[in-house]
N, C-alpha and C. Protein backbone atom coordinates (compact mmCIF):
# COMPACT_ATOMS: atom_id res chain seq x y z
N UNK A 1 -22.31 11.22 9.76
CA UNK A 1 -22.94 10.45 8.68
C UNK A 1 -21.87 9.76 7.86
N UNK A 2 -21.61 8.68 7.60
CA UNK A 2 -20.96 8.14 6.91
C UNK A 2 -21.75 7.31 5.45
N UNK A 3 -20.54 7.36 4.50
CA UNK A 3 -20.92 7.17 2.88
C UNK A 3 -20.18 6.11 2.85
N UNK A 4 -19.79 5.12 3.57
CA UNK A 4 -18.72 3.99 2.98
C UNK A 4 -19.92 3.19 2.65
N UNK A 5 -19.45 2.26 1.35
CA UNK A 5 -20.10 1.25 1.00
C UNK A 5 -21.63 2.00 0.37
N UNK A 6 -21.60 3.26 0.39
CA UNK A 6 -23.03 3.87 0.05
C UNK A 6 -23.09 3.48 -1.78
N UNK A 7 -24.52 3.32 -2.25
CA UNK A 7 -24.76 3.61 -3.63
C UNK A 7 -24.30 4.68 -4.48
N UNK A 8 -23.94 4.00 -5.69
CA UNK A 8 -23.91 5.96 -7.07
C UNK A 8 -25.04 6.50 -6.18
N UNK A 9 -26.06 6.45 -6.15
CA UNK A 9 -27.39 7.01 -6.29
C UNK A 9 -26.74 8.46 -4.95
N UNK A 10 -26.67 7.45 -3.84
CA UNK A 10 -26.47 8.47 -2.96
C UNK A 10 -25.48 9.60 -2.44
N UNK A 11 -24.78 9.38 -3.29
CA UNK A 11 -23.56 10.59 -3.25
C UNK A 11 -23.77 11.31 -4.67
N UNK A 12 -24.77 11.23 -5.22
CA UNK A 12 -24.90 11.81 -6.38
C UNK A 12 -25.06 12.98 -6.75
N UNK A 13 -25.62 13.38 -5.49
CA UNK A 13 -25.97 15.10 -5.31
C UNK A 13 -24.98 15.92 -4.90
N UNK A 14 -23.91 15.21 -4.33
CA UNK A 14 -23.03 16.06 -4.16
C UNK A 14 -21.81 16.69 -4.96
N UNK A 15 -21.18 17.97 -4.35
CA UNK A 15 -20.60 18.58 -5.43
C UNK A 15 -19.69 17.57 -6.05
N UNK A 16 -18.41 17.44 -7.42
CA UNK A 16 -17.60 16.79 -7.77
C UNK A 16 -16.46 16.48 -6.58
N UNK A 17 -15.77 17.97 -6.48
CA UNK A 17 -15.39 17.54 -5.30
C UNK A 17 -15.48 16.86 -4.17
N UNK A 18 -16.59 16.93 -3.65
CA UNK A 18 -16.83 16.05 -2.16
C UNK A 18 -17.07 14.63 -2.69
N UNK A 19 -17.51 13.80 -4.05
CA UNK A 19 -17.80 12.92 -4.16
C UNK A 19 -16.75 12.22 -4.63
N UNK A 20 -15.51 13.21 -5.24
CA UNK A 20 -14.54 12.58 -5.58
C UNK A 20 -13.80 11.29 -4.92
N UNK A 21 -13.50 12.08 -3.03
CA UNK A 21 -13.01 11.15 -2.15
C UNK A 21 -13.75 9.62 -1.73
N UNK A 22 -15.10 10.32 -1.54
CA UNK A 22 -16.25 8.61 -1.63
C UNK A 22 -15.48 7.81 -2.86
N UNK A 23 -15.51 8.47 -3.98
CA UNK A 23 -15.73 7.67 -5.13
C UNK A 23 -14.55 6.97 -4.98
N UNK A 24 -13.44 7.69 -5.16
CA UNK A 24 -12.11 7.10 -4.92
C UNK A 24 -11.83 5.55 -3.97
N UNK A 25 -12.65 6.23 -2.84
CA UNK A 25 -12.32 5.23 -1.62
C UNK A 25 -12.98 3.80 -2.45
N UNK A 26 -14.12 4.01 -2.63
CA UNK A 26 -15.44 3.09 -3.21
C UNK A 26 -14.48 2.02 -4.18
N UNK A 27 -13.96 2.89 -5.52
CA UNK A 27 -13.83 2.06 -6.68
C UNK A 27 -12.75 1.14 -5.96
N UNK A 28 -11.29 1.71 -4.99
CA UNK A 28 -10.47 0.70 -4.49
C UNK A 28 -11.05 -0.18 -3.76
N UNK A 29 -11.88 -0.33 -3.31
CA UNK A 29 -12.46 -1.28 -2.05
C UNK A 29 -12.81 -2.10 -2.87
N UNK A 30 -13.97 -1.87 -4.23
CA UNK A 30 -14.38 -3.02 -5.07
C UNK A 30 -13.53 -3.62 -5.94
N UNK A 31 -12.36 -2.76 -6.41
CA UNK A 31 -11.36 -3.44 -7.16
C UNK A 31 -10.59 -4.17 -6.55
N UNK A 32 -10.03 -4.13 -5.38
CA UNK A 32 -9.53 -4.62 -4.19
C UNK A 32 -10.06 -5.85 -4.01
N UNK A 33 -11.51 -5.91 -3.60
CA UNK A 33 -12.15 -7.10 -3.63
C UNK A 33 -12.16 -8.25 -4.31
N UNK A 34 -12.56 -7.46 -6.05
CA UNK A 34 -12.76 -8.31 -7.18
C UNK A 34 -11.33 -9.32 -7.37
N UNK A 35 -10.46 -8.15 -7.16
CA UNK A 35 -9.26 -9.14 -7.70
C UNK A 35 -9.03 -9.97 -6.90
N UNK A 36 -8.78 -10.17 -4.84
CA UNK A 36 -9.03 -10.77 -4.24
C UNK A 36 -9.74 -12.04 -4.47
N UNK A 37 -10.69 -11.97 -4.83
CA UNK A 37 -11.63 -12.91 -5.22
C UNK A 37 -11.27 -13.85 -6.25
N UNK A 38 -10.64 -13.22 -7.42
CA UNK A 38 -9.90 -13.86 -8.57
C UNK A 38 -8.41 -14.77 -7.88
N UNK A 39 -7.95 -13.94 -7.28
CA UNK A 39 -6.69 -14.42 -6.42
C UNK A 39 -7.39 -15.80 -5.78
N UNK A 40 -8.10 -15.84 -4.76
CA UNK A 40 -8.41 -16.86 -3.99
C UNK A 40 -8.84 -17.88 -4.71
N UNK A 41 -9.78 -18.02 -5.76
CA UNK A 41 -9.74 -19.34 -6.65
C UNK A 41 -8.38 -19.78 -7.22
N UNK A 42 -6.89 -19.32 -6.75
CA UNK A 42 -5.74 -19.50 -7.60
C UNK A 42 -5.06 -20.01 -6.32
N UNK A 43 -5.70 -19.90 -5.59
CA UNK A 43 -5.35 -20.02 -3.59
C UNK A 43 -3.92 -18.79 -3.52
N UNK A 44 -4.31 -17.65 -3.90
CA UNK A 44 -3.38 -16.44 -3.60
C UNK A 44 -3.92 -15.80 -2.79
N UNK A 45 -3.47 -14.72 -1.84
CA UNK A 45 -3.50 -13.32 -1.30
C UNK A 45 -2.91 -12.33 -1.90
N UNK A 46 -4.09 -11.36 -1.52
CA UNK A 46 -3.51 -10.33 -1.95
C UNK A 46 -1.90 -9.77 -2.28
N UNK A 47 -1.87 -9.95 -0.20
CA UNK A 47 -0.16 -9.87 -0.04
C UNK A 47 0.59 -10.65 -0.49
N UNK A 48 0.46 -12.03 -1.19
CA UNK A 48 1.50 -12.68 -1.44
C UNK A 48 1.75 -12.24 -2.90
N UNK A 49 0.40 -11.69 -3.79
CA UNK A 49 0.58 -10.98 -5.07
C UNK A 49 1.26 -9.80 -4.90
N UNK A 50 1.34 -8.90 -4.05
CA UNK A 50 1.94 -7.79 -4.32
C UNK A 50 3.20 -7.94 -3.78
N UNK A 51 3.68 -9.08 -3.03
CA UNK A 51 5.10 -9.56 -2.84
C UNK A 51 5.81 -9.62 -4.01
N UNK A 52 5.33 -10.84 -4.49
CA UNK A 52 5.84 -11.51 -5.88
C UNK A 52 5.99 -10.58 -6.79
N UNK A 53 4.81 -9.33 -7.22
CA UNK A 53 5.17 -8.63 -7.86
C UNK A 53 6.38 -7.59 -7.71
N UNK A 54 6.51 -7.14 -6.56
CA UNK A 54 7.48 -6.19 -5.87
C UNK A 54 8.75 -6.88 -6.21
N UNK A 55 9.05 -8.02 -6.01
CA UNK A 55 10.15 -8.89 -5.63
C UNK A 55 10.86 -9.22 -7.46
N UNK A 56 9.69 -9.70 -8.36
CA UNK A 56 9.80 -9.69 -9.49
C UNK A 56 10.57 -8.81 -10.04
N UNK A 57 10.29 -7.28 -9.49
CA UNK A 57 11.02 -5.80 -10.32
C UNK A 57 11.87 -5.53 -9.51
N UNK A 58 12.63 -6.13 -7.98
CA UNK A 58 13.56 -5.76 -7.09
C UNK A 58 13.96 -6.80 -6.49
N UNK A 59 14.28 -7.96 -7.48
CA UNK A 59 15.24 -8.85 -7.05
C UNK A 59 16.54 -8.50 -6.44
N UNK A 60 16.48 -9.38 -5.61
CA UNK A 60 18.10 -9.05 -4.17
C UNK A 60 18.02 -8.45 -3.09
N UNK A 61 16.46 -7.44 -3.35
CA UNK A 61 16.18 -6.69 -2.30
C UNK A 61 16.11 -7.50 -0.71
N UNK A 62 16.25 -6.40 0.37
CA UNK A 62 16.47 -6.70 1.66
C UNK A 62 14.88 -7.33 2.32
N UNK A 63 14.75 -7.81 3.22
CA UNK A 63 13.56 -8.01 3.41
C UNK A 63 12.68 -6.68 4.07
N UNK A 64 13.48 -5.86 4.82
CA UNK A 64 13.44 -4.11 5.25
C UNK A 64 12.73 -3.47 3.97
N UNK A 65 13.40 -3.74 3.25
CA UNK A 65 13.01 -2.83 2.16
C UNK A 65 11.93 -3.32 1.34
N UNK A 66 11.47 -4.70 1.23
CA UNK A 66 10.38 -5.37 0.30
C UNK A 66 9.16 -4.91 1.08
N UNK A 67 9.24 -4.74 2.55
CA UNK A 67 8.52 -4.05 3.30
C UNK A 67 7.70 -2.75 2.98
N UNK A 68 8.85 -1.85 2.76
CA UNK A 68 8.62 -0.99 2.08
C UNK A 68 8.07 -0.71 1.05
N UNK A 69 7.82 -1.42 0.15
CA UNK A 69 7.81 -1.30 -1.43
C UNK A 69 6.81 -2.39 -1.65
N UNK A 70 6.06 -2.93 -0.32
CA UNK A 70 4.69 -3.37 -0.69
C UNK A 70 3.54 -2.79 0.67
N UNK A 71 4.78 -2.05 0.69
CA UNK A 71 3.83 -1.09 2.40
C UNK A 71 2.56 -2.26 3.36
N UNK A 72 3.75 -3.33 3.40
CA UNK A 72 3.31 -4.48 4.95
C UNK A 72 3.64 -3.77 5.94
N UNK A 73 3.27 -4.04 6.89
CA UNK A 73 4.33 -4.13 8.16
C UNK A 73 5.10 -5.31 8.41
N UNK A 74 6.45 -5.13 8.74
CA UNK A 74 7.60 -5.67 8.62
C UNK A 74 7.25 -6.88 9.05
N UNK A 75 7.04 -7.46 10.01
CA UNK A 75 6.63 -8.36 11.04
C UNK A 75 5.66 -9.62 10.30
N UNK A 76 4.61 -8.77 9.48
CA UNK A 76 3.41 -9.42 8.55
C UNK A 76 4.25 -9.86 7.11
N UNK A 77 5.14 -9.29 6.93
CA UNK A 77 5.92 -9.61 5.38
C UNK A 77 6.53 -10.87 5.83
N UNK A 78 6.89 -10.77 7.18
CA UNK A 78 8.47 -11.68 7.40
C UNK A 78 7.61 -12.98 7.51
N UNK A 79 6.38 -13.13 8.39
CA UNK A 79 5.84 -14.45 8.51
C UNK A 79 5.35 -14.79 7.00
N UNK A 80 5.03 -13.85 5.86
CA UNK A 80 4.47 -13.89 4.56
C UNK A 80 5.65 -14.85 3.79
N UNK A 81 6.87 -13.91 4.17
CA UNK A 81 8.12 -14.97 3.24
C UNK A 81 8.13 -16.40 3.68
N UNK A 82 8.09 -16.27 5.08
CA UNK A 82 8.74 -17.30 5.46
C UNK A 82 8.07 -18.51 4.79
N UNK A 83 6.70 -18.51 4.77
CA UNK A 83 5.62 -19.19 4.40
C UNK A 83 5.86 -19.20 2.64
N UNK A 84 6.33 -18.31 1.95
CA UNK A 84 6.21 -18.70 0.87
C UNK A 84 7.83 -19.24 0.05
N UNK A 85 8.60 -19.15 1.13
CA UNK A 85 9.69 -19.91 1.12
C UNK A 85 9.50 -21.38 1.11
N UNK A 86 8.82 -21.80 2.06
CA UNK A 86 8.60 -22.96 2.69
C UNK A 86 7.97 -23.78 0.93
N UNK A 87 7.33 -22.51 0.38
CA UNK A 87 6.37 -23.30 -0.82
C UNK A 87 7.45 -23.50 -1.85
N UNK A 88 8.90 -22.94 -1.73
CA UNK A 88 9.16 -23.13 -2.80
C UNK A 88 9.75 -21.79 -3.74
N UNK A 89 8.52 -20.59 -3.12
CA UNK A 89 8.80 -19.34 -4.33
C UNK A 89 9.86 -18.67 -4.09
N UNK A 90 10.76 -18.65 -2.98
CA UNK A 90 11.39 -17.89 -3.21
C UNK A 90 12.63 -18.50 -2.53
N UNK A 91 13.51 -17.63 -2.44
CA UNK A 91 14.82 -18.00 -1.71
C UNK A 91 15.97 -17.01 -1.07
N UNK A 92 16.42 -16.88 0.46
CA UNK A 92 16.91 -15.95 0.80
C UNK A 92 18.69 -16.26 0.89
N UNK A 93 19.46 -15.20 0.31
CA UNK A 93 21.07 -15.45 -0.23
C UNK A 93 21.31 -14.04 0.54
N UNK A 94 22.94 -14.92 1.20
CA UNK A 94 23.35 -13.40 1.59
C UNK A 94 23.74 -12.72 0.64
N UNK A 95 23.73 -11.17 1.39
CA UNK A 95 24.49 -10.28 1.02
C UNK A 95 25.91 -10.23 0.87
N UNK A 96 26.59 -10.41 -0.75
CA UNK A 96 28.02 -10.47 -1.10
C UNK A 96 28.80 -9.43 -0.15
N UNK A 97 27.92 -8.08 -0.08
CA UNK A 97 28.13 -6.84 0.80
C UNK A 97 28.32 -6.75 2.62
N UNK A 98 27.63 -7.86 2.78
CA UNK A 98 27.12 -7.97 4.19
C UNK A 98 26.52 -9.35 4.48
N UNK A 99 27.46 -10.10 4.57
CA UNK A 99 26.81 -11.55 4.84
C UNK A 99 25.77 -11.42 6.22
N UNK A 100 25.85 -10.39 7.00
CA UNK A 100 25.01 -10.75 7.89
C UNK A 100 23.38 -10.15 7.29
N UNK A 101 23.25 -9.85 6.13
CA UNK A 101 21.65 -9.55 5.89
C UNK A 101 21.83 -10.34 4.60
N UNK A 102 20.42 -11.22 4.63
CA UNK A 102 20.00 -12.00 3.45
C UNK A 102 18.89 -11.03 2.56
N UNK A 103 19.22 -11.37 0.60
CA UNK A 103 18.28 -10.55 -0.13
C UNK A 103 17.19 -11.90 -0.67
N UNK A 104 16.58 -11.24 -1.02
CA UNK A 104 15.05 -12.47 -2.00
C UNK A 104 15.56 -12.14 -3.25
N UNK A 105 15.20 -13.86 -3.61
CA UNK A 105 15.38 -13.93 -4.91
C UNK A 105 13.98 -14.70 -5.13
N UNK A 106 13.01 -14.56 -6.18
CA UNK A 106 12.40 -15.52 -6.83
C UNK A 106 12.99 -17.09 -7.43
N UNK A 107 12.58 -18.07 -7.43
CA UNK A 107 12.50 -19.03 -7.88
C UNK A 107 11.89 -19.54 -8.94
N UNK A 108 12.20 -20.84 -9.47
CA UNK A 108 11.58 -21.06 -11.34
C UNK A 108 10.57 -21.21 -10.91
N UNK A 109 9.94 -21.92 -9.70
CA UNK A 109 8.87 -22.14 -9.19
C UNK A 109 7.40 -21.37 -9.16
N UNK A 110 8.29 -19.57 -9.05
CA UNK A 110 7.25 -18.46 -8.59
C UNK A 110 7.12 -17.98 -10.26
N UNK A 111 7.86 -18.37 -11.40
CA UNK A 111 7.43 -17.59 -12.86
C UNK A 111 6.10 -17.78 -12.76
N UNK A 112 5.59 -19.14 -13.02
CA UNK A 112 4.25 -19.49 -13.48
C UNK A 112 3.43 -18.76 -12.55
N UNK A 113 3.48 -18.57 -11.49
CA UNK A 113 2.48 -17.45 -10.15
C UNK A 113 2.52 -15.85 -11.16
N UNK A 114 3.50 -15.60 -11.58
CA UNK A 114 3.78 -14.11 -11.97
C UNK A 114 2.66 -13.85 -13.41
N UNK A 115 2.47 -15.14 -14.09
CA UNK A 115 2.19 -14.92 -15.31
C UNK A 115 0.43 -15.17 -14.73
N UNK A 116 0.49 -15.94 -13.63
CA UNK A 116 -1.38 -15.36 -13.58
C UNK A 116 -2.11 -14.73 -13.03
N UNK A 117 -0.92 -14.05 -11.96
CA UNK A 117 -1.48 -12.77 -11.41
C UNK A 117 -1.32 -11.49 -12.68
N UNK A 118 -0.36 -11.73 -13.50
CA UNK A 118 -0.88 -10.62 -14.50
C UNK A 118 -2.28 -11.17 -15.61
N UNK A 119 -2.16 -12.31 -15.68
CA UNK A 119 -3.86 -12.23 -15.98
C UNK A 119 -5.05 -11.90 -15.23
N UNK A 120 -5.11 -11.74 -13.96
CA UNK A 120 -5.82 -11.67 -12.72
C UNK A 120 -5.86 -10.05 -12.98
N UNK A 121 -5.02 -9.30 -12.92
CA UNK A 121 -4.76 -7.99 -13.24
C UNK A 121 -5.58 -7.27 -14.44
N UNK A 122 -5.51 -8.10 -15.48
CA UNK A 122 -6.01 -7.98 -16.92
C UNK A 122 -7.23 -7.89 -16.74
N UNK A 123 -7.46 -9.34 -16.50
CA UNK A 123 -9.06 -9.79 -15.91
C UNK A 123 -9.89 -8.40 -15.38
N UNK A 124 -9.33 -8.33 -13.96
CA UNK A 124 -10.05 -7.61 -13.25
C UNK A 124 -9.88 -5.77 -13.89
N UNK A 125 -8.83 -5.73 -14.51
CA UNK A 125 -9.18 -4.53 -15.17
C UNK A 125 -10.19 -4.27 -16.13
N UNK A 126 -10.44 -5.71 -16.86
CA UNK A 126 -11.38 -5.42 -17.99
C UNK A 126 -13.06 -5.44 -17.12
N UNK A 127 -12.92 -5.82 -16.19
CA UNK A 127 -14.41 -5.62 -15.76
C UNK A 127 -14.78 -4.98 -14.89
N UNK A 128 -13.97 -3.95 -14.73
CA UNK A 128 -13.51 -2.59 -13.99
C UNK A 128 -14.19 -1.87 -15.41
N UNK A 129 -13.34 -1.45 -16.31
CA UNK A 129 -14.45 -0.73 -17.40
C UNK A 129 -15.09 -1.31 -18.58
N UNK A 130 -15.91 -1.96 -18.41
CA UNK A 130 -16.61 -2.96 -19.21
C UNK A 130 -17.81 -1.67 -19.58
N UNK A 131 -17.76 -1.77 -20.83
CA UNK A 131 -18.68 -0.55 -21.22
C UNK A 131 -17.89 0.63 -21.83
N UNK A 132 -16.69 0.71 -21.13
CA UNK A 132 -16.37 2.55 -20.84
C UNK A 132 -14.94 2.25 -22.15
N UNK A 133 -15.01 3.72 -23.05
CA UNK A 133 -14.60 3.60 -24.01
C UNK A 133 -12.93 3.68 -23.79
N UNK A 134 -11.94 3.34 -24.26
CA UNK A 134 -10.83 3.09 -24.44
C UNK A 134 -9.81 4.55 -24.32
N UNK A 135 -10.66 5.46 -24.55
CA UNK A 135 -10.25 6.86 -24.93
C UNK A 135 -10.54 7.66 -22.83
N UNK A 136 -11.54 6.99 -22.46
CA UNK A 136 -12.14 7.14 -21.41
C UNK A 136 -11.09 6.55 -20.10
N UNK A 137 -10.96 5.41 -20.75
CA UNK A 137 -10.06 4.50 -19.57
C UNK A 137 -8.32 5.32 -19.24
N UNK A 138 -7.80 5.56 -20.70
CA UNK A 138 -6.37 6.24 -20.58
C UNK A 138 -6.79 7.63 -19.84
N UNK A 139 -7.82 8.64 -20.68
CA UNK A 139 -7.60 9.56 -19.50
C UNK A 139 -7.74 9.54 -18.28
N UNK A 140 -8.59 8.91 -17.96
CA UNK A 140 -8.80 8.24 -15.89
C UNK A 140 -7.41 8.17 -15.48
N UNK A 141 -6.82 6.79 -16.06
CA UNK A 141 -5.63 6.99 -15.64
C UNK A 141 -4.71 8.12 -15.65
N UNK A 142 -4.48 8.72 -16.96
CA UNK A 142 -3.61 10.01 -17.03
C UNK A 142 -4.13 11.06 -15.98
N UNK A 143 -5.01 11.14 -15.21
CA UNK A 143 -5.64 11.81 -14.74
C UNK A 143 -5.30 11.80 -13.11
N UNK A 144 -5.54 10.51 -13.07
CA UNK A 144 -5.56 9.87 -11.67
C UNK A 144 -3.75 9.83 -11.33
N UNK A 145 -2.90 9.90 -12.39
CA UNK A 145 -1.15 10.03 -12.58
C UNK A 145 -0.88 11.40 -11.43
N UNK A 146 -1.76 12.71 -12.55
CA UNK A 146 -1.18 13.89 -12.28
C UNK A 146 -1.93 14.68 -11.05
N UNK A 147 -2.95 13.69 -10.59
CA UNK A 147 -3.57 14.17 -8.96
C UNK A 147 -2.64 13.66 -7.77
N UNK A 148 -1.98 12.47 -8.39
CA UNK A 148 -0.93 11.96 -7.32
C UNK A 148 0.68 13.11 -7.36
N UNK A 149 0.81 13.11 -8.67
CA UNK A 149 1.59 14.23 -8.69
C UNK A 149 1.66 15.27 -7.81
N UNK A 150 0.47 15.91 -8.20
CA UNK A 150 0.11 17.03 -7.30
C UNK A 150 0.30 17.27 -5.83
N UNK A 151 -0.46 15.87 -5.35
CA UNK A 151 -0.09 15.68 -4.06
C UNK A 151 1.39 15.35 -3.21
N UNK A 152 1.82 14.55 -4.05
CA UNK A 152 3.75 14.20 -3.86
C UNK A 152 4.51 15.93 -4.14
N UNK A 153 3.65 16.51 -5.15
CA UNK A 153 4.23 17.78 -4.66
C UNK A 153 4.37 18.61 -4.18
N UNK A 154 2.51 18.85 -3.40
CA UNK A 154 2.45 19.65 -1.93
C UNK A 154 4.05 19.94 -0.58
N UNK A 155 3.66 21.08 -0.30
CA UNK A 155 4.14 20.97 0.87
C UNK A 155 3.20 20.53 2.15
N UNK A 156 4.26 20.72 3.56
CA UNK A 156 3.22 20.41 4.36
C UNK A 156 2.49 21.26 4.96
N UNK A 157 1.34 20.84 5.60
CA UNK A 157 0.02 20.84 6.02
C UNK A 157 0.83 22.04 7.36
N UNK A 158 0.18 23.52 7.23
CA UNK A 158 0.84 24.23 8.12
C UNK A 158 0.59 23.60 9.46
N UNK A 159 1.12 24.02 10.19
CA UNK A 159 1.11 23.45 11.60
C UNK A 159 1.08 24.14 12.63
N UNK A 160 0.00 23.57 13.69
CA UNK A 160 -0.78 24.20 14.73
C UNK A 160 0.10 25.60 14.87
N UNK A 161 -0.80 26.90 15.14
CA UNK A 161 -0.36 27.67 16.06
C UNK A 161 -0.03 28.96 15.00
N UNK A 162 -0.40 28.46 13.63
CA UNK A 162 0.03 29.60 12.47
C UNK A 162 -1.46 30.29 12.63
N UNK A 163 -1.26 31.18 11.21
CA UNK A 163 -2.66 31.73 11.76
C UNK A 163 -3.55 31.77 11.43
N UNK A 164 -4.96 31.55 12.02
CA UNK A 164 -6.11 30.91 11.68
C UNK A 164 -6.69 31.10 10.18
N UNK A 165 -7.17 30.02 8.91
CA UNK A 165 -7.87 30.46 8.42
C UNK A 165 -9.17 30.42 8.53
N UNK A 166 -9.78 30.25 7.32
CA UNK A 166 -11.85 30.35 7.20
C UNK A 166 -12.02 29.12 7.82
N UNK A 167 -11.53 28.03 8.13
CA UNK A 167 -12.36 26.59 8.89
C UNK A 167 -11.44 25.99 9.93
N UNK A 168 -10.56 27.60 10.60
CA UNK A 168 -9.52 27.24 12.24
C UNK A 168 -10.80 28.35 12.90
N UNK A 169 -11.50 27.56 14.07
CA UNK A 169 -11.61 28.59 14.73
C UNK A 169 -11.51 28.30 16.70
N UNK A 170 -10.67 27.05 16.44
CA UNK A 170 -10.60 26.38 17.78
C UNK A 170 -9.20 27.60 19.00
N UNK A 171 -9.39 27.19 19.80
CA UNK A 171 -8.34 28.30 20.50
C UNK A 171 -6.99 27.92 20.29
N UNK A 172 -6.02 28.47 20.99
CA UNK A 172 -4.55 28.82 20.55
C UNK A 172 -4.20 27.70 21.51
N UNK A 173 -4.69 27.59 22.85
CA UNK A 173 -4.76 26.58 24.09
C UNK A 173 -5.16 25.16 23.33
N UNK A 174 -6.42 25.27 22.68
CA UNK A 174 -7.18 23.92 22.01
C UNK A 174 -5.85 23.40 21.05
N UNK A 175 -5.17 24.57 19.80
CA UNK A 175 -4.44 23.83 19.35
C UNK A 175 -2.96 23.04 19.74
N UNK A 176 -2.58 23.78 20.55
CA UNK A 176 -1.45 23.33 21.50
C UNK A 176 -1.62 22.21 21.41
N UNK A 177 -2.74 21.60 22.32
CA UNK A 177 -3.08 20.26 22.91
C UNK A 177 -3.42 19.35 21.78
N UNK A 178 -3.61 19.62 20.77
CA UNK A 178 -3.70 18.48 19.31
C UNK A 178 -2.86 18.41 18.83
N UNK A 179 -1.54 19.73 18.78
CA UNK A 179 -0.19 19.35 18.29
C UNK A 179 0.38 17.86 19.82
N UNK A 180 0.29 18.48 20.52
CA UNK A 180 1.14 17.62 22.03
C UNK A 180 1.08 16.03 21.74
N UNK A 181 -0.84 15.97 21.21
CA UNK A 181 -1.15 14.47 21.02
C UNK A 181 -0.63 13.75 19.55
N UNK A 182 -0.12 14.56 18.44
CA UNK A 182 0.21 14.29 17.13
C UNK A 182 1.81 13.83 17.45
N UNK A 183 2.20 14.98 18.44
CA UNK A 183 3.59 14.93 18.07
C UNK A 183 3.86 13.59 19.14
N UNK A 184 3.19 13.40 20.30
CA UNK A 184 3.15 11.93 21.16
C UNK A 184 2.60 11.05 19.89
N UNK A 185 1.65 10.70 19.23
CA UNK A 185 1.74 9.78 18.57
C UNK A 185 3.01 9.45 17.89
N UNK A 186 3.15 10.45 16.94
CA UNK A 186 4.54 10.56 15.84
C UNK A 186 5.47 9.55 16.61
N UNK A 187 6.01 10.48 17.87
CA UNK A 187 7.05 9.23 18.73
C UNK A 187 6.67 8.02 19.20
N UNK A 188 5.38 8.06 19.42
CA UNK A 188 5.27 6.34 19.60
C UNK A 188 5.34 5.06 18.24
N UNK A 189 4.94 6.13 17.27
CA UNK A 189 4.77 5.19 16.31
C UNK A 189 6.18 5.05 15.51
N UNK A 190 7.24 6.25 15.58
CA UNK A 190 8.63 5.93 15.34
C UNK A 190 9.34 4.93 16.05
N UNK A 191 9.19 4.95 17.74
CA UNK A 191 9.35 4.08 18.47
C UNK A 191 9.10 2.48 18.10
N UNK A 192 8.16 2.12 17.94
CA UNK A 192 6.93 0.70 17.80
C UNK A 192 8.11 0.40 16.42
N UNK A 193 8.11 0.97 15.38
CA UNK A 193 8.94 1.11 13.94
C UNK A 193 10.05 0.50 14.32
N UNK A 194 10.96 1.20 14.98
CA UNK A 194 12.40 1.36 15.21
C UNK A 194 12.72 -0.56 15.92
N UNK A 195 11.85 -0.19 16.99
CA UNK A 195 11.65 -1.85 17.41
C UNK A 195 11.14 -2.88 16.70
N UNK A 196 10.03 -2.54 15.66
CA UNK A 196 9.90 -3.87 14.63
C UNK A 196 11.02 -3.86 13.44
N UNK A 197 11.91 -2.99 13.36
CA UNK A 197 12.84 -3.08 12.37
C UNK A 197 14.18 -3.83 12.78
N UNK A 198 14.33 -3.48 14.48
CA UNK A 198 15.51 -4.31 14.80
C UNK A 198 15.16 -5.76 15.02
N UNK A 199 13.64 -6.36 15.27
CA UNK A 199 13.61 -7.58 15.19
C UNK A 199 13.22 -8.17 13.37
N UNK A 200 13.06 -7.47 12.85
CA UNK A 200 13.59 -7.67 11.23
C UNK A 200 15.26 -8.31 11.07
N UNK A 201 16.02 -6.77 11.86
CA UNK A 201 17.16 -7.12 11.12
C UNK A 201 18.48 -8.24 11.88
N UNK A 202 17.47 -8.59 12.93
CA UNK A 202 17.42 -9.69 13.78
C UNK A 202 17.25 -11.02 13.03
N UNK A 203 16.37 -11.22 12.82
CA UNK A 203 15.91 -12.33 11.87
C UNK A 203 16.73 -12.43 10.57
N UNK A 204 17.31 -11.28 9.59
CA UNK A 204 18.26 -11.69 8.86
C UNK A 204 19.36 -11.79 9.33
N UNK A 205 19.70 -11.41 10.27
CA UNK A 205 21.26 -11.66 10.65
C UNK A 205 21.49 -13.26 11.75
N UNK A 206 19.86 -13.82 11.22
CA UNK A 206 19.82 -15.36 11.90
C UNK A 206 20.08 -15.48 13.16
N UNK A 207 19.84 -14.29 14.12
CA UNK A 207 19.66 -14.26 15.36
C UNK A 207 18.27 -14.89 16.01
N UNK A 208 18.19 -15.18 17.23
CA UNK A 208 16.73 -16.01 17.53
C UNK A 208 15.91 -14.75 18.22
């Protein structure tokens, strides 16, 4: 049974907990949207807003790393710059350190973009809690701070083959074979990585 896109109404019955994750998923998808929506009458994307913003607070950065720090995939950022180079916003300078890798810099061009995606931001925050009292909005956030906390401070998730609790009751054979397929993914997807990073660092070092 799936709840994506479901009404308040219908996850309503359920405990806090279980509705938490719906809810969570829910409010990003519509906030996600809304601002989207605000973006596109400005002829923005998403990704090119959370570039600009990233790039704004980590000027010089590598293009590897802007990657990172707007969690694209490498490949999707690089055709993103290139394109918003072309407009003007930005500009790639080597490295004083390493002439063979170029960093981003913004341009005078990209200020005026910066100042209306933070109205876009504003915007769409205020009609995010339209109604909801001021005292209401900070704790959400303060709230929503120290659940991420929490989680950045977990350890990890024990792993196959420890010993069963109240909701393991698959066999010792069964779990084997879901570690085999995790730990084959893991390497393929380090693999796939490793190879979109050297044609990254390909492309800054102006190789074809």
């Amino acid at each position: 049974m799936s709840y994506d896109h479901e009404t308040p109404g219908a996850i309503a019955h359920l405990k806090e907990s279980r509705r938490f994750g719906f809810l969570l998923k829910d409010v990003t998808r519509l906030y996600v949207q809304r601002f989207e929506q605000h973006a596109a009458a400005l002829g923005l994307t998403l990704a090119q807003c959370k570039a600009l913003l990233r790039l704004a607070d980590h000027e010089g950065v590598s293009q590897v790393r802007l990657a990172e720090l707007t969690d694209l995939e490498p490949m999707t950022l690089l055709r993103l710059l290139d394109r918003m180079e072309a407009e003007g916003w930005l500009e790639r300078r080597s490295d004083p350190r390493d002439r063979r890798v170029r960093c981003l810099y913004l341009t005078a061009k990209a200020k005026p973009l910066l100042e209306d995606i933070g109205r876009l931001i504003d915007l769409t925050w205020d009609e995010a809690f339209a109604g909801v009292p001021k005292r209401h909005r900070n704790l959400l956030v303060e709230s929503l701070d120290a659940v991420r906390s929490n989680f950045i401070a977990l350890g990890a998730v024990p792993a196959p083959g420890m010993p069963r609790g109240p909701l393991t009751g698959r066999s010792d054979a069964a779990r084997r074979g879901s570690r085999r397929r995790v730990e084959r993914g893991a390497r393929t997807e380090t693999r796939e990585r490793t190879q979109t990073r050297g044609r990254i660092d390909d492309h800054e070092r102006g190789h074809p």
